[in-house]
C-alpha atoms as a PDB file:
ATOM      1  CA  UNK A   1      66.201  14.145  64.377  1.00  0.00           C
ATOM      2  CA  UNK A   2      67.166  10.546  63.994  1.00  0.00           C
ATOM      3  CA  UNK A   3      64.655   7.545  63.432  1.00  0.00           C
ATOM      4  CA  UNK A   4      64.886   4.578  64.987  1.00  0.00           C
ATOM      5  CA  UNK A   5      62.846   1.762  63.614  1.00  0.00           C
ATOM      6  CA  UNK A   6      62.836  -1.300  65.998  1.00  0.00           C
ATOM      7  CA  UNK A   7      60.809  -3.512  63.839  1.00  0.00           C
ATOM      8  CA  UNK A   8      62.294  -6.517  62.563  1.00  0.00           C
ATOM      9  CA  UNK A   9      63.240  -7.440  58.846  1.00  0.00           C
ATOM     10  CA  UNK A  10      60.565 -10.386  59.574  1.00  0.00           C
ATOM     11  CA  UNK A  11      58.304  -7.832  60.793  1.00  0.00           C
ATOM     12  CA  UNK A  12      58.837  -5.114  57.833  1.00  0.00           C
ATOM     13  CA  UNK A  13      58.775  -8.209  55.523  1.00  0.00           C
ATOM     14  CA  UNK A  14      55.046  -8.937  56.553  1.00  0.00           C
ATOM     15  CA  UNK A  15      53.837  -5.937  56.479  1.00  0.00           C
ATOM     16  CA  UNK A  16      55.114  -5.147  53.095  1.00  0.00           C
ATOM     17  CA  UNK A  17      53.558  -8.764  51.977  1.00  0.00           C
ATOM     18  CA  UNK A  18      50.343  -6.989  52.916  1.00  0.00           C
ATOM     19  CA  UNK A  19      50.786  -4.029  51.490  1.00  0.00           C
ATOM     20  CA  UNK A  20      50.932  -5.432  48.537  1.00  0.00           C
ATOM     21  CA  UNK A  21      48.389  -7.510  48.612  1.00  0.00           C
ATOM     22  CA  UNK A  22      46.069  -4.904  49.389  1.00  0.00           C
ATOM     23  CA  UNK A  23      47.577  -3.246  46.583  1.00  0.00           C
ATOM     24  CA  UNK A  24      46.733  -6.550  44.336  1.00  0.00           C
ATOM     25  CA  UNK A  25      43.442  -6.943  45.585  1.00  0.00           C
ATOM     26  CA  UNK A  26      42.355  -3.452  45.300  1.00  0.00           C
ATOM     27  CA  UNK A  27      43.914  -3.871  40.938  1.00  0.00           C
ATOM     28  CA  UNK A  28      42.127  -7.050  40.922  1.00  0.00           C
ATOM     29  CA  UNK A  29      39.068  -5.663  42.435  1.00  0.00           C
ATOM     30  CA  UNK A  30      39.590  -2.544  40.153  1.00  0.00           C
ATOM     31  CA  UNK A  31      40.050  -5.165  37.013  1.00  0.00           C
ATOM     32  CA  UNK A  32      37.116  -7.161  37.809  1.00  0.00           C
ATOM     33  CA  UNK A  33      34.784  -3.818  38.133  1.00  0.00           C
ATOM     34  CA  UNK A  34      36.032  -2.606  34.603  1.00  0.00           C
ATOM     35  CA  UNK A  35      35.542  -5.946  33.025  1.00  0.00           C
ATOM     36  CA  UNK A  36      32.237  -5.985  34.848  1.00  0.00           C
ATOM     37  CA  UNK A  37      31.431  -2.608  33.262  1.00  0.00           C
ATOM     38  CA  UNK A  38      32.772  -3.206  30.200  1.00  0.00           C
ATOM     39  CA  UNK A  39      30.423  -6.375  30.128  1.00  0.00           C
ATOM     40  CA  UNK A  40      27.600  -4.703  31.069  1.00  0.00           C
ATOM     41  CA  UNK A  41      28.357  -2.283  28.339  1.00  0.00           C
ATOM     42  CA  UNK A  42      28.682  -5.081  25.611  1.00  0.00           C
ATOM     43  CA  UNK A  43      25.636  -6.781  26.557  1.00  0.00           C
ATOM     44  CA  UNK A  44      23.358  -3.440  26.259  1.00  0.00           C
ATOM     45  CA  UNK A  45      25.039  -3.200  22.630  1.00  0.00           C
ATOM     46  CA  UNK A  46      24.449  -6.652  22.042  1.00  0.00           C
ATOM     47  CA  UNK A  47      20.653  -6.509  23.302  1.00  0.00           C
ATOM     48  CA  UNK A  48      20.136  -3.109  21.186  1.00  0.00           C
ATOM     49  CA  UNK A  49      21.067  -4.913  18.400  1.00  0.00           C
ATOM     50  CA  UNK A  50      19.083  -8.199  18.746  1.00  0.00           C
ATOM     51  CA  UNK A  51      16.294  -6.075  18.943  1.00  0.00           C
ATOM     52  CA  UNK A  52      17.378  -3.974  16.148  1.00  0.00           C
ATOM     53  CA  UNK A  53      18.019  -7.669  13.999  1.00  0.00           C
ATOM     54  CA  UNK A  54      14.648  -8.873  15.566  1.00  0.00           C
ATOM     55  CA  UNK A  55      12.732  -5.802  14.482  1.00  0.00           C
ATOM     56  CA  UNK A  56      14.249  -6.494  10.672  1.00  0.00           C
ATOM     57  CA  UNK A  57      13.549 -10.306  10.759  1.00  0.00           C
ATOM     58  CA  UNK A  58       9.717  -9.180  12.026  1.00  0.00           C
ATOM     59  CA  UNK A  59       9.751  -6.481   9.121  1.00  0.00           C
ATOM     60  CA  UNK A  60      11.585  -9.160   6.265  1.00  0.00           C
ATOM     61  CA  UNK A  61       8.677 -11.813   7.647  1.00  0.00           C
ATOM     62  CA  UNK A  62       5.579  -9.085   6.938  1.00  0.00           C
ATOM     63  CA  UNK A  63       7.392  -7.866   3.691  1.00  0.00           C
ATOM     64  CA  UNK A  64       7.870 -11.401   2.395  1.00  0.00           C
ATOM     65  CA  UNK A  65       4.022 -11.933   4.196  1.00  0.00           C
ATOM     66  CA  UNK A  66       3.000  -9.458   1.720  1.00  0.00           C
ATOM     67  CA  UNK A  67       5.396 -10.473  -1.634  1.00  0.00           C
ATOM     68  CA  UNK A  68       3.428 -13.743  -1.225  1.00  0.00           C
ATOM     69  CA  UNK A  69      -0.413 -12.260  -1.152  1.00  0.00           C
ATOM     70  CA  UNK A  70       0.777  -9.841  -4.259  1.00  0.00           C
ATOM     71  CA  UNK A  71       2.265 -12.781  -5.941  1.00  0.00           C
ATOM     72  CA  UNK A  72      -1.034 -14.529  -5.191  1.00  0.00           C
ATOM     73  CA  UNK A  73      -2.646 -11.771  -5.973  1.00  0.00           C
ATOM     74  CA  UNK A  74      -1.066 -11.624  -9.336  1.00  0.00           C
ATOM     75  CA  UNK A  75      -1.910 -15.255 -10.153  1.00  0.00           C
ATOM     76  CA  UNK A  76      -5.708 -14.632  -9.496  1.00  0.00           C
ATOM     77  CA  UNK A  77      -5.900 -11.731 -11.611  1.00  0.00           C
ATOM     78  CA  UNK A  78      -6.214 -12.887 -15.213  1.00  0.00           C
ATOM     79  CA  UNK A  79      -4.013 -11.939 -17.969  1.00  0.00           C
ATOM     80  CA  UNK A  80      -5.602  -8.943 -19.142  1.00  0.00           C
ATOM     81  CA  UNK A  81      -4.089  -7.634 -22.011  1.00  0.00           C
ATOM     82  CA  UNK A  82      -4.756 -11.682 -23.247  1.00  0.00           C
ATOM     83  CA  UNK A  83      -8.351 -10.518 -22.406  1.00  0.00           C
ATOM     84  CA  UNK A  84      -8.084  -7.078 -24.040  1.00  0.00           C
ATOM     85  CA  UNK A  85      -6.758  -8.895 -26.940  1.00  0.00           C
ATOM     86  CA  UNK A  86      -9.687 -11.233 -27.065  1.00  0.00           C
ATOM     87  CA  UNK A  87     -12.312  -8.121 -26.779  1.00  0.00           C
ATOM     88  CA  UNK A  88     -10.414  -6.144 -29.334  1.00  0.00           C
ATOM     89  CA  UNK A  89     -10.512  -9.420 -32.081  1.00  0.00           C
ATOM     90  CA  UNK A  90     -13.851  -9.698 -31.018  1.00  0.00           C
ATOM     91  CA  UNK A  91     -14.405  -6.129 -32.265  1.00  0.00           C
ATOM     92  CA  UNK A  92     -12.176  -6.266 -35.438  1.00  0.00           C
ATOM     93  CA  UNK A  93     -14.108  -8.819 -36.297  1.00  0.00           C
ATOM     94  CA  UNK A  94     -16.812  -6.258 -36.951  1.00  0.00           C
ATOM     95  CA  UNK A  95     -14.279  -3.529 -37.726  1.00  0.00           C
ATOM     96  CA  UNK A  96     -14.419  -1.525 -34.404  1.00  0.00           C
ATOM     97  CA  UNK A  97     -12.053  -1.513 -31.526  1.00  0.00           C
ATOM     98  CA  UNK A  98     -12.173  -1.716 -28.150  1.00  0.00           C
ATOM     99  CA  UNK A  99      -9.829   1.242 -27.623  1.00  0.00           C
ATOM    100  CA  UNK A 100     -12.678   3.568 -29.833  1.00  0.00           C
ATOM    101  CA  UNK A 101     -15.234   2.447 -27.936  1.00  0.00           C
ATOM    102  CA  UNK A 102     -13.943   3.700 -24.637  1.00  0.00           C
ATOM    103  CA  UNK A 103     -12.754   6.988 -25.950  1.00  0.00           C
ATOM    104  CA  UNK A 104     -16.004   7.689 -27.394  1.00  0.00           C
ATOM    105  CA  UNK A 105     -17.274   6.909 -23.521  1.00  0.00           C
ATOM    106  CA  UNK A 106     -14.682   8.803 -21.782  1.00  0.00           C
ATOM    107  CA  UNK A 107     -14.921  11.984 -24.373  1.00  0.00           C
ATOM    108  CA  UNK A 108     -18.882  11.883 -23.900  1.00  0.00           C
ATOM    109  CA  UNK A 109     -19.083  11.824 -20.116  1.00  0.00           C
ATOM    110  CA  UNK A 110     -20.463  14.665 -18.069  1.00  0.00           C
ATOM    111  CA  UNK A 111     -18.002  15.744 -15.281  1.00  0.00           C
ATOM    112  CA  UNK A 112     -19.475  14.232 -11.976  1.00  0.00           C
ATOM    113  CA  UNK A 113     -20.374  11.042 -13.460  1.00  0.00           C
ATOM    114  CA  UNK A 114     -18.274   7.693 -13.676  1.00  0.00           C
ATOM    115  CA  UNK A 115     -19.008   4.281 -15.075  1.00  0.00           C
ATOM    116  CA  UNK A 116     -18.699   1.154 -12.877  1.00  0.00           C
ATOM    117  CA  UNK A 117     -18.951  -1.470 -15.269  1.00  0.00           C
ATOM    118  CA  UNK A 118     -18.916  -2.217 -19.012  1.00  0.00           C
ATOM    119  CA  UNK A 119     -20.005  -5.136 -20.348  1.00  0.00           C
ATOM    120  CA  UNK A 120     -20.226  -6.477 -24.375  1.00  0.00           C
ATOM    121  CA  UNK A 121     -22.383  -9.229 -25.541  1.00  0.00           C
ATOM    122  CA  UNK A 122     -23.833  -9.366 -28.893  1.00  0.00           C
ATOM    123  CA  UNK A 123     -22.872  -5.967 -30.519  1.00  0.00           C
ATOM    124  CA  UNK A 124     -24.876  -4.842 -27.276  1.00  0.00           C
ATOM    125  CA  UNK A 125     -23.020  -2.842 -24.405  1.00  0.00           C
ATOM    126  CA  UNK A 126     -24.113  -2.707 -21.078  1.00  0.00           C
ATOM    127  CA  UNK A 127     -22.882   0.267 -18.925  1.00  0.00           C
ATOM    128  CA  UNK A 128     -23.573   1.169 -15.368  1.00  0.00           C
ATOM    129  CA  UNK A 129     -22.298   4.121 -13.261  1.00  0.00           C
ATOM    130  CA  UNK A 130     -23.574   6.725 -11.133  1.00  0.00           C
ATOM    131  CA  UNK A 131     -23.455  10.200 -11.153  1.00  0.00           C
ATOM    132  CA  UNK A 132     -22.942  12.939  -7.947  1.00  0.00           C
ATOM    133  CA  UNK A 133     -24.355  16.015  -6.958  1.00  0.00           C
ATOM    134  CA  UNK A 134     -22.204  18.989  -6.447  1.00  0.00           C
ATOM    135  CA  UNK A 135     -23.207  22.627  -5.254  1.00  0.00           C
ATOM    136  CA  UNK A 136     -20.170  23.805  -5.859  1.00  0.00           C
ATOM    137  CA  UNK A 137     -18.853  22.316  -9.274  1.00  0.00           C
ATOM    138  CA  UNK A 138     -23.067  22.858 -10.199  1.00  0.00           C
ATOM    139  CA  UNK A 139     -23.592  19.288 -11.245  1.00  0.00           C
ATOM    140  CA  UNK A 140     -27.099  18.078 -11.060  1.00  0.00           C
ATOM    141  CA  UNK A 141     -26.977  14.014 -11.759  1.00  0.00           C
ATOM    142  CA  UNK A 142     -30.912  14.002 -13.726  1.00  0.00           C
ATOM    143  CA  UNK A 143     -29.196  17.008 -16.450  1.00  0.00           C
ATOM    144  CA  UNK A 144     -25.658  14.738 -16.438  1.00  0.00           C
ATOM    145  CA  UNK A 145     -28.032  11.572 -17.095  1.00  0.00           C
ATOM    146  CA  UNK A 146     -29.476  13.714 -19.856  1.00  0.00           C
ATOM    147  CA  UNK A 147     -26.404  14.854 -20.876  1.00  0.00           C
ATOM    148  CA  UNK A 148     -24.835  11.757 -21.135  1.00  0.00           C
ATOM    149  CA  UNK A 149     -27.691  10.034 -23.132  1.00  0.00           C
ATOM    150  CA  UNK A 150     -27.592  13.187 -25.899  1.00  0.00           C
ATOM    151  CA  UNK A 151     -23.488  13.076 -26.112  1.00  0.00           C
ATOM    152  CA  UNK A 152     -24.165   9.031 -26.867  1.00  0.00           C
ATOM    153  CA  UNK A 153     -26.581   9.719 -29.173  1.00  0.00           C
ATOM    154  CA  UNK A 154     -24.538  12.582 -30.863  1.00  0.00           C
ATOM    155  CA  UNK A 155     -21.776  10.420 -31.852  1.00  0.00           C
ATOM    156  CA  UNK A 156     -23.448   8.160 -34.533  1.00  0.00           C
ATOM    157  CA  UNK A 157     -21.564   5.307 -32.936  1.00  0.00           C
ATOM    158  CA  UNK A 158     -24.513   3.605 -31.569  1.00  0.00           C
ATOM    159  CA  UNK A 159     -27.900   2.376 -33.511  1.00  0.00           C
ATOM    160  CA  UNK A 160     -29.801   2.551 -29.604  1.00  0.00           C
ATOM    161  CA  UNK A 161     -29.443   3.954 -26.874  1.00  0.00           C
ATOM    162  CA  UNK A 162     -31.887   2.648 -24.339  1.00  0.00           C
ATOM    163  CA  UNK A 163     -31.668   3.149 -20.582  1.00  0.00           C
ATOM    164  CA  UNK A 164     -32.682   0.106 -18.603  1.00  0.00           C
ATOM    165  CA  UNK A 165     -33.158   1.920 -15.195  1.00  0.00           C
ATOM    166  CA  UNK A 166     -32.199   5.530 -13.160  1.00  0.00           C
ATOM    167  CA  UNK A 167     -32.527   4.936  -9.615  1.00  0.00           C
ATOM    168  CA  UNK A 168     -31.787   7.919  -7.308  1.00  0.00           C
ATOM    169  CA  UNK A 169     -30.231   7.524  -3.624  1.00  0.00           C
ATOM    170  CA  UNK A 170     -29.073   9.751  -1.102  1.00  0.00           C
ATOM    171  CA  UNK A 171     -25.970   8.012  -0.167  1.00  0.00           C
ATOM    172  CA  UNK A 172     -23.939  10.822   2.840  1.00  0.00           C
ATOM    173  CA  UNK A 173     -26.420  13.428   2.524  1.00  0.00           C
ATOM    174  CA  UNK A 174     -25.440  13.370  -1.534  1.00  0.00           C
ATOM    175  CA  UNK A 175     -28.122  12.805  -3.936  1.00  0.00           C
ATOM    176  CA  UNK A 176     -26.482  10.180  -6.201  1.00  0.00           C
ATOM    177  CA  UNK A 177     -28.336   8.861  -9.277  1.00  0.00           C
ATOM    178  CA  UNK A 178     -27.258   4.874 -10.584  1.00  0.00           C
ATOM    179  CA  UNK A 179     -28.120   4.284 -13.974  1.00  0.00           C
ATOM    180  CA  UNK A 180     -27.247   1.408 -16.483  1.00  0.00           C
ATOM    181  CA  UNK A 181     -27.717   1.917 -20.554  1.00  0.00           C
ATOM    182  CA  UNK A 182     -28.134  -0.643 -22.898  1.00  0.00           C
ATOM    183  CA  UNK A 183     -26.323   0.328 -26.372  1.00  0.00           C
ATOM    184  CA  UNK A 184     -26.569  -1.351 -29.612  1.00  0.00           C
ATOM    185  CA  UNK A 185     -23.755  -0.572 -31.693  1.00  0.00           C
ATOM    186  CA  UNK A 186     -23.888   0.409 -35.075  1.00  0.00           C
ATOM    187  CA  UNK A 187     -23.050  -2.146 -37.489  1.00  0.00           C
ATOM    188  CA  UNK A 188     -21.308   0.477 -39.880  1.00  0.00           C
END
């Protein structure tokens, strides 16, 4: 069969000019919604990692927060081995150290008892701790008291041994005894 097209070259012409620029308009509209995409896209990746940046700026902030108070910290805090230096010329002076002193505490005390402070004045120490109860370790604090006091008096270190006051307490259903010693060294 033969085809006859009656349509002009004017005619053909125009509707080819719109053919194609449905043809543009549907790449340009195809162009635009990948660049819109592809923007979209970018900007999630860009917001993940402002937060991401954000979250390390917050953390650098609370790190360098807390470098500062441990820096401050660190100024407050005297220089102690100036101090231990100063306590152990102190005790040279009448040919004992510091560092004998405290291992002659820590090899003489019960288990279940701890010292809180220790304080030197005068060839006098001053201690003060408590001591625990405990069922099942069997620690009674009036025998580690006792204990304590005989180990003291056992090592020949110290001229008195006088205990300036037990107190008991019942601190979380534990019977917990404070105590502080007075002890005159020897001056051996």
């Amino acid at each position: 069969m033969i085809d006859i097209n009656f349509l002009t070259q004017e005619y053909k012409l125009k509707l080819m000019l719109k053919s194609i620029s449905r043809m543009i308009l549907l790449v340009i509209l195809l162009i635009f919604t990948i660049l819109f995409s592809i923007n979209l896209y970018l900007n999630s990746i860009i917001e993940n990692k402002q937060s991401i940046i954000n979250n390390k700026n917050a953390e650098i902030k609370k790190i360098t927060k807390n470098i500062k108070e441990v820096k401050q910290k660190m100024k407050e805090i005297p220089d102690l081995t100036s101090n231990i230096q100063i306590i152990e010329e102190v005790f040279n002076q009448k040919n004992l150290r510091v560092s004998e002193i405290l291992y002659t505490l820590q090899e003489n005390i019960p288990s279940g008892m701890w010292l809180d402070s220790i304080m030197y004045d005068n060839n006098n120490l001053f201690l003060s701790g408590k001591t625990i109860k405990n069922k099942q370790l069997k620690l009674n604090p009036a025998k580690n008291i006792f204990k304590f006091e005989r180990n003291l008096k056992s090592t020949n270190r110290f001229s008195t041994i006088k205990a300036d006051f037990i107190k008991y307490s019942n601190i979380k259903n534990n019977e917990v005894n404070e105590f502080q010693y007075q002890l005159i060294l020897n001056s051996n």
